[in-house]
C-alpha atoms as a PDB file:
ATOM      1  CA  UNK A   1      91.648  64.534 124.661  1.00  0.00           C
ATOM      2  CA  UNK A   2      92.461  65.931 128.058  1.00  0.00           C
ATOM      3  CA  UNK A   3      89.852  67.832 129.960  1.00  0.00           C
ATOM      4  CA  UNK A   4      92.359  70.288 131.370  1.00  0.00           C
ATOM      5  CA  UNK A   5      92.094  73.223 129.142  1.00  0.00           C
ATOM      6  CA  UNK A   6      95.059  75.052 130.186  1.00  0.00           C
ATOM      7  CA  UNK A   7      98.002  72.238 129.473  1.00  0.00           C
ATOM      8  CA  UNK A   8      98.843  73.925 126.609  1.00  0.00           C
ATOM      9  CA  UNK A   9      99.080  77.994 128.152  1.00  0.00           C
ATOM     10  CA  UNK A  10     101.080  79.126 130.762  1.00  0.00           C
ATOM     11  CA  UNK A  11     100.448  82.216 132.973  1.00  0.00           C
ATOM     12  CA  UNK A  12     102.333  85.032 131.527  1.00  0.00           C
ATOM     13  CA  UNK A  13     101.716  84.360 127.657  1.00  0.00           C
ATOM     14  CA  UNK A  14      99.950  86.947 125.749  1.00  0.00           C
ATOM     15  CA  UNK A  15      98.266  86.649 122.507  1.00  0.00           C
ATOM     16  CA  UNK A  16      96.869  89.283 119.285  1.00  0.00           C
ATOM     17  CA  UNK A  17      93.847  88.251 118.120  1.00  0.00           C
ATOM     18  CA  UNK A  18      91.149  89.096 115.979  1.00  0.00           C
ATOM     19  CA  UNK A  19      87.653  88.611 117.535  1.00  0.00           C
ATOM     20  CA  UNK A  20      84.647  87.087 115.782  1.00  0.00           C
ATOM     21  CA  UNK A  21      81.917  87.621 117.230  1.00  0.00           C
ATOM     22  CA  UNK A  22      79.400  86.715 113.971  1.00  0.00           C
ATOM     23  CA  UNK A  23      80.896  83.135 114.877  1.00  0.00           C
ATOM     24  CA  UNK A  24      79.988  82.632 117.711  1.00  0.00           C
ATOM     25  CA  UNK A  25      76.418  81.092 117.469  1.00  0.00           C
ATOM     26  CA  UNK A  26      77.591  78.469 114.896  1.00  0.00           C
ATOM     27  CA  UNK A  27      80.750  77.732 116.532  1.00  0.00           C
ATOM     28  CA  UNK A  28      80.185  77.948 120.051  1.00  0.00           C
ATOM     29  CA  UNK A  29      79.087  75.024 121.417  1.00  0.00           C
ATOM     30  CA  UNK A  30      81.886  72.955 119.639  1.00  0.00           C
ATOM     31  CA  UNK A  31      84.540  75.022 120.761  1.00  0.00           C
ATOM     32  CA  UNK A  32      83.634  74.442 124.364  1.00  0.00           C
ATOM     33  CA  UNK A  33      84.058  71.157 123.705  1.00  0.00           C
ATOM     34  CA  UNK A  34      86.513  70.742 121.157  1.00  0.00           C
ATOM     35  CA  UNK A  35      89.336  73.582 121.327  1.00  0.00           C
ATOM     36  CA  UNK A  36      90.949  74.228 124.853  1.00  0.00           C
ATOM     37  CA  UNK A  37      91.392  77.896 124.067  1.00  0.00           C
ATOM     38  CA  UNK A  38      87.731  78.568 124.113  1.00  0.00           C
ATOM     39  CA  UNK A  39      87.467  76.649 127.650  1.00  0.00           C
ATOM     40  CA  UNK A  40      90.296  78.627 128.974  1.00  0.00           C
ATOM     41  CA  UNK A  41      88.304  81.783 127.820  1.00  0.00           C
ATOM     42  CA  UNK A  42      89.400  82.882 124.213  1.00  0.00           C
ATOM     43  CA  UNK A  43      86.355  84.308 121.929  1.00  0.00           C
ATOM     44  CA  UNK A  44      86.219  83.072 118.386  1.00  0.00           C
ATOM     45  CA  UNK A  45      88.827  84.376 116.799  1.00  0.00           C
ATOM     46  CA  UNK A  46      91.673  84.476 114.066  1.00  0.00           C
ATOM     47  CA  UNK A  47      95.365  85.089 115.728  1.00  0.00           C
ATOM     48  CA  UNK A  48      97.510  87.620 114.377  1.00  0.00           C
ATOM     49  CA  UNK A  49     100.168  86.650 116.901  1.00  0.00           C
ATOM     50  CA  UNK A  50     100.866  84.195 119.385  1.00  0.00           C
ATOM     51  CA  UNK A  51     102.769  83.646 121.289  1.00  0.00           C
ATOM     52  CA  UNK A  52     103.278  87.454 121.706  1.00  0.00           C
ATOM     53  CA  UNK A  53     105.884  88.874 124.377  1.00  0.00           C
ATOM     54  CA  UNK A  54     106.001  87.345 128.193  1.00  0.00           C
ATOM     55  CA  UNK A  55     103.272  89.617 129.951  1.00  0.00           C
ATOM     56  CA  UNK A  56     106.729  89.932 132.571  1.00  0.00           C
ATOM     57  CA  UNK A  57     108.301  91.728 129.081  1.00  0.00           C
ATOM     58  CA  UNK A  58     105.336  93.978 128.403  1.00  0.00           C
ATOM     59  CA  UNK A  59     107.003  97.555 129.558  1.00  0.00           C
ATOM     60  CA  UNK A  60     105.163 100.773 129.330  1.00  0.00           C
ATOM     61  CA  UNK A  61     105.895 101.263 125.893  1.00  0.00           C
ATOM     62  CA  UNK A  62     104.548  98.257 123.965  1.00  0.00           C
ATOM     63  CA  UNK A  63     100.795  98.500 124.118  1.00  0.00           C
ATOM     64  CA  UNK A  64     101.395 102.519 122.850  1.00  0.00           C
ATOM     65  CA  UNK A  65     103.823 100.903 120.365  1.00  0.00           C
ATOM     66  CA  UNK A  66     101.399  98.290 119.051  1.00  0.00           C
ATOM     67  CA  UNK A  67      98.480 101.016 119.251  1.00  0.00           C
ATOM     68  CA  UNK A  68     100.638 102.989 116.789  1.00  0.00           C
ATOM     69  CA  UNK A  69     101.974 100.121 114.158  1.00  0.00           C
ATOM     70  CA  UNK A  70      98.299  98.364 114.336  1.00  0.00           C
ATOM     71  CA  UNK A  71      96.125 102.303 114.105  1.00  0.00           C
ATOM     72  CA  UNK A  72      98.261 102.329 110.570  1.00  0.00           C
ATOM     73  CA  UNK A  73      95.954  99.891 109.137  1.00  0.00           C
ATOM     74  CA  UNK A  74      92.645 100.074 107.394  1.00  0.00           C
ATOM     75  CA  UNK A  75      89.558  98.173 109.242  1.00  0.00           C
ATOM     76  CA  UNK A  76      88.393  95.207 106.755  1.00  0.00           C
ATOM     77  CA  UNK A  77      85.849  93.066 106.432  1.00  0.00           C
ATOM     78  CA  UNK A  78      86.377  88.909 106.281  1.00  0.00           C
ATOM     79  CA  UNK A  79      83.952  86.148 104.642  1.00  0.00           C
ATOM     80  CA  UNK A  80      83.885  82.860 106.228  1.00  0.00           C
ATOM     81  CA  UNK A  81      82.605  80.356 103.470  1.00  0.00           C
ATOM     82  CA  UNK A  82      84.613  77.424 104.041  1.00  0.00           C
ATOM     83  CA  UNK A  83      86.238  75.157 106.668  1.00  0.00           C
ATOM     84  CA  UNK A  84      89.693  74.019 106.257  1.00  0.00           C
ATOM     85  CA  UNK A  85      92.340  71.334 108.261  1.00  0.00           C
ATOM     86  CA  UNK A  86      95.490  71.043 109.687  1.00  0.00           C
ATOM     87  CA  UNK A  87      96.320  67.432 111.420  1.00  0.00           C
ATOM     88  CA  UNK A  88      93.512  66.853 113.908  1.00  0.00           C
ATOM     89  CA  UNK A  89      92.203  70.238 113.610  1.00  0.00           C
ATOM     90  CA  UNK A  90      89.105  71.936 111.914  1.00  0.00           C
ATOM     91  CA  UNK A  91      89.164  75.634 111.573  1.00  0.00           C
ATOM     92  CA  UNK A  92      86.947  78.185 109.494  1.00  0.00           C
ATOM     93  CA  UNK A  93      89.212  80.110 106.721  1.00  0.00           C
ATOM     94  CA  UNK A  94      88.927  83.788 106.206  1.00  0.00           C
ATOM     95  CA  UNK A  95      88.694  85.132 102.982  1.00  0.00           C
ATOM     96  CA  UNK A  96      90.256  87.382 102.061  1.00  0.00           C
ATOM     97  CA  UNK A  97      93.092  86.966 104.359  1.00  0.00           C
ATOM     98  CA  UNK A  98      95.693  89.292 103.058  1.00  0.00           C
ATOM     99  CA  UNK A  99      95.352  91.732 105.500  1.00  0.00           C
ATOM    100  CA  UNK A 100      94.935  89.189 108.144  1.00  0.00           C
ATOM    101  CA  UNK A 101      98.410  88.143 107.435  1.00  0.00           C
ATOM    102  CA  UNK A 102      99.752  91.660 106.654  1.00  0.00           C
ATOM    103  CA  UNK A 103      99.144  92.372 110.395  1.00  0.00           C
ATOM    104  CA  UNK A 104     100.925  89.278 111.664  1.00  0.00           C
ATOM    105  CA  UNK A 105     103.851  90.290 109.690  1.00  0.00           C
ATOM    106  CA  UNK A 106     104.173  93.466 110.326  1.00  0.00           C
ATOM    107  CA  UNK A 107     104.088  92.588 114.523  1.00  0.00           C
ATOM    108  CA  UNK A 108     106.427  89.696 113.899  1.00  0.00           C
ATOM    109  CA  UNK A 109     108.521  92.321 112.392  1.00  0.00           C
ATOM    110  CA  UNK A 110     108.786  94.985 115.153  1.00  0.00           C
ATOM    111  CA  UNK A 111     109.334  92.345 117.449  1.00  0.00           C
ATOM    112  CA  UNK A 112     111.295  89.471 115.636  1.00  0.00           C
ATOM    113  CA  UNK A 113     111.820  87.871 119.243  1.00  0.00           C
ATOM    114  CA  UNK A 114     107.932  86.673 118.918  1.00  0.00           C
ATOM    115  CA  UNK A 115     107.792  84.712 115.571  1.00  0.00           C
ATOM    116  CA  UNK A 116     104.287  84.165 114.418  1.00  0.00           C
ATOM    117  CA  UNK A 117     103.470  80.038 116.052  1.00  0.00           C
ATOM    118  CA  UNK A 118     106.789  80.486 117.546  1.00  0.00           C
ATOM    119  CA  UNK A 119     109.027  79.898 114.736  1.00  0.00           C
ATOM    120  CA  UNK A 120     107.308  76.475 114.252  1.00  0.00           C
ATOM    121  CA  UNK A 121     105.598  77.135 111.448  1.00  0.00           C
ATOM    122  CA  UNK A 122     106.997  79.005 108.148  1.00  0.00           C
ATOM    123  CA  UNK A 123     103.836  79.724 106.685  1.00  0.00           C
ATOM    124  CA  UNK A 124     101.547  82.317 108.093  1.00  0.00           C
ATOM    125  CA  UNK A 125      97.348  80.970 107.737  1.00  0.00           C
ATOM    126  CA  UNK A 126      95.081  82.915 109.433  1.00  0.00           C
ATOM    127  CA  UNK A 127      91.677  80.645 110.522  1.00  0.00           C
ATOM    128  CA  UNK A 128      89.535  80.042 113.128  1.00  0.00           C
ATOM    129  CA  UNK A 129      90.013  77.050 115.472  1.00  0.00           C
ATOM    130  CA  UNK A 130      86.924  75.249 115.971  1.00  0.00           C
ATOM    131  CA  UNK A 131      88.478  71.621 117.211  1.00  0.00           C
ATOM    132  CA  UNK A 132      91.653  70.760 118.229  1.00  0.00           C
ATOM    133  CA  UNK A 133      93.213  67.770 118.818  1.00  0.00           C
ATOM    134  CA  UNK A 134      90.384  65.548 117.300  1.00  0.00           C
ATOM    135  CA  UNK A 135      90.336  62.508 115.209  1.00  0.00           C
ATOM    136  CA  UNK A 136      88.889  62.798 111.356  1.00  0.00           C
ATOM    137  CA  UNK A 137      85.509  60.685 112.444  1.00  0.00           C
ATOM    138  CA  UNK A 138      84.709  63.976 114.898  1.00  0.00           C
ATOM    139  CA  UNK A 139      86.239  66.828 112.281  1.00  0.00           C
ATOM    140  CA  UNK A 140      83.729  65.414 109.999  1.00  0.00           C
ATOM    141  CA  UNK A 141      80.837  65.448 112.051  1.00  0.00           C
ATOM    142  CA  UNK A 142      81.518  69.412 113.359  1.00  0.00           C
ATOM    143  CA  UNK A 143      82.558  70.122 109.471  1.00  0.00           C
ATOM    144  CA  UNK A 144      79.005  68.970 107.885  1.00  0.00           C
ATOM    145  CA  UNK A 145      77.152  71.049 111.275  1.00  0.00           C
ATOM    146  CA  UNK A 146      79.260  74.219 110.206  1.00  0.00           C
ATOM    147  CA  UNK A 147      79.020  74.100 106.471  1.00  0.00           C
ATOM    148  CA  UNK A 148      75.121  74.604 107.175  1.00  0.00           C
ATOM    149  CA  UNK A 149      75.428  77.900 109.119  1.00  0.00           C
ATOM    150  CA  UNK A 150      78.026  79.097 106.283  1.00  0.00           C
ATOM    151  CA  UNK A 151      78.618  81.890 105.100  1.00  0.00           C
ATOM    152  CA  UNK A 152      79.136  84.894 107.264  1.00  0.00           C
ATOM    153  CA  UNK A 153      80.721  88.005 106.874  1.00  0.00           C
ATOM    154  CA  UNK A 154      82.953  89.657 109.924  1.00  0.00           C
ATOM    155  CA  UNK A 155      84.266  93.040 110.171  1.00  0.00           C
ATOM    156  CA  UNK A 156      87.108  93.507 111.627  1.00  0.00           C
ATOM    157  CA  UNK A 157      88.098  97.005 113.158  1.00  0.00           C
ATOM    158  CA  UNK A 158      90.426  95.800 115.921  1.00  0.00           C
ATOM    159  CA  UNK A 159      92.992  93.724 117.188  1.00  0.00           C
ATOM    160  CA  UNK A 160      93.320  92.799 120.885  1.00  0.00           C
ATOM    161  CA  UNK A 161      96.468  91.756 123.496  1.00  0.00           C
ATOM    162  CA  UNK A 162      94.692  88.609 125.568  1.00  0.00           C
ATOM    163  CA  UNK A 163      97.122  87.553 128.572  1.00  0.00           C
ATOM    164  CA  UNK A 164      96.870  84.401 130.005  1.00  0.00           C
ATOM    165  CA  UNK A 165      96.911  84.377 134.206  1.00  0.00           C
ATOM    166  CA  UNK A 166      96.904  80.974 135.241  1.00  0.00           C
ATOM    167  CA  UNK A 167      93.206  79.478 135.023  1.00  0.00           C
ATOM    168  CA  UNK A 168      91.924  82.463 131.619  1.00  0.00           C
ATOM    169  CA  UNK A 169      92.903  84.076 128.832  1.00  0.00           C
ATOM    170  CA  UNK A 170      92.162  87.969 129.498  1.00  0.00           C
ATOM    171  CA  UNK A 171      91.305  90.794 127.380  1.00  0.00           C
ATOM    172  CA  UNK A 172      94.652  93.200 128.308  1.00  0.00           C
ATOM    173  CA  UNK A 173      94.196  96.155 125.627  1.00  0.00           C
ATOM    174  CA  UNK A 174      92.222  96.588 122.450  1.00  0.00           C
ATOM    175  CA  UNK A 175      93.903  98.420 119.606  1.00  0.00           C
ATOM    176  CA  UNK A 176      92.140 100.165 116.719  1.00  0.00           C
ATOM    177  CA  UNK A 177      92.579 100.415 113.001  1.00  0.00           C
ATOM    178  CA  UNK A 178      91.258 103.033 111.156  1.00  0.00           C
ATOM    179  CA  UNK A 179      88.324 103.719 109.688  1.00  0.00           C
END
């Protein structure tokens, strides 16, 4: 895999996500090394959208229109138990994840021009990318690692628009649910 963590983004993209930070001590270390996001400055983390508008399409009233559709929703918590895969990737599966995708749909639907994966993908599954891009010799080795630090619980009380500038994903706006 290529060293240059930001082949994949380009400056303008924005992103929702979910942070978690209970992850972070387990996962860490192998994101750094294993998932570009996390070297081009992304948190642990389960998307609820991406990619989200062109920052260049972001007028004056999305974030208030986002802070409105995403304050309709409850806070939940999430249990990470178990570690799932998608062709060369290993990613930590939230559970429940209902709500997870509830909130993906519900952006995707406001603003059908920004398909959840961007219309790649039919089926919505929320996780948490730990490698990407790996062969199944190194998602084993990470996999056995995680499974001892499992489980954790996560609460999650809001979702945040990251915006990518070039060289790191940014923290733009953090939106609440309620309480």
């Amino acid at each position: 895999m290529t060293d240059d963590s930001t082949s994949r983004f380009q400056a303008g993209q924005t992103g929702l996500i979910v942070r978690v930070p209970e992850a972070e001590s387990a996962v860490r270390a192998w994101r750094e090394r294993l998932d570009p996001s996390a070297r081009a400055g992304v948190p642990a983390h389960v998307t609820v959208l991406f990619p989200f508008l062109a920052e260049s399409r972001m007028g004056s009233q999305v974030c208030p229109a986002l802070a409105d559709l995403l304050g309709k929703h409850r806070a939940f918590d999430l249990r990470f138990e178990r570690c799932g895969r998608f062709p060369g990737v290993l990613y930590l599966a939230p559970e429940p994840d209902t709500q997870l995708r509830r909130l993906t749909e519900v952006v995707a639907e406001r603003w059908p021009e920004a398909p959840p994966y961007g219309g790649k993908f039919t089926e919505i599954v929320p996780h948490l990318t730990i490698a990407d891009g790996q062969d199944d010799a190194v998602l084993d080795e990470v996999e056995v690692d995680l499974l001892g630090q499992l489980p954790f619980m996560s609460r999650v009380s809001s979702v945040d628009l990251m915006a990518y500038d070039g060289a790191k994903w940014r923290e733009r706006a953090s939106f609440a649910l309620c309480e």
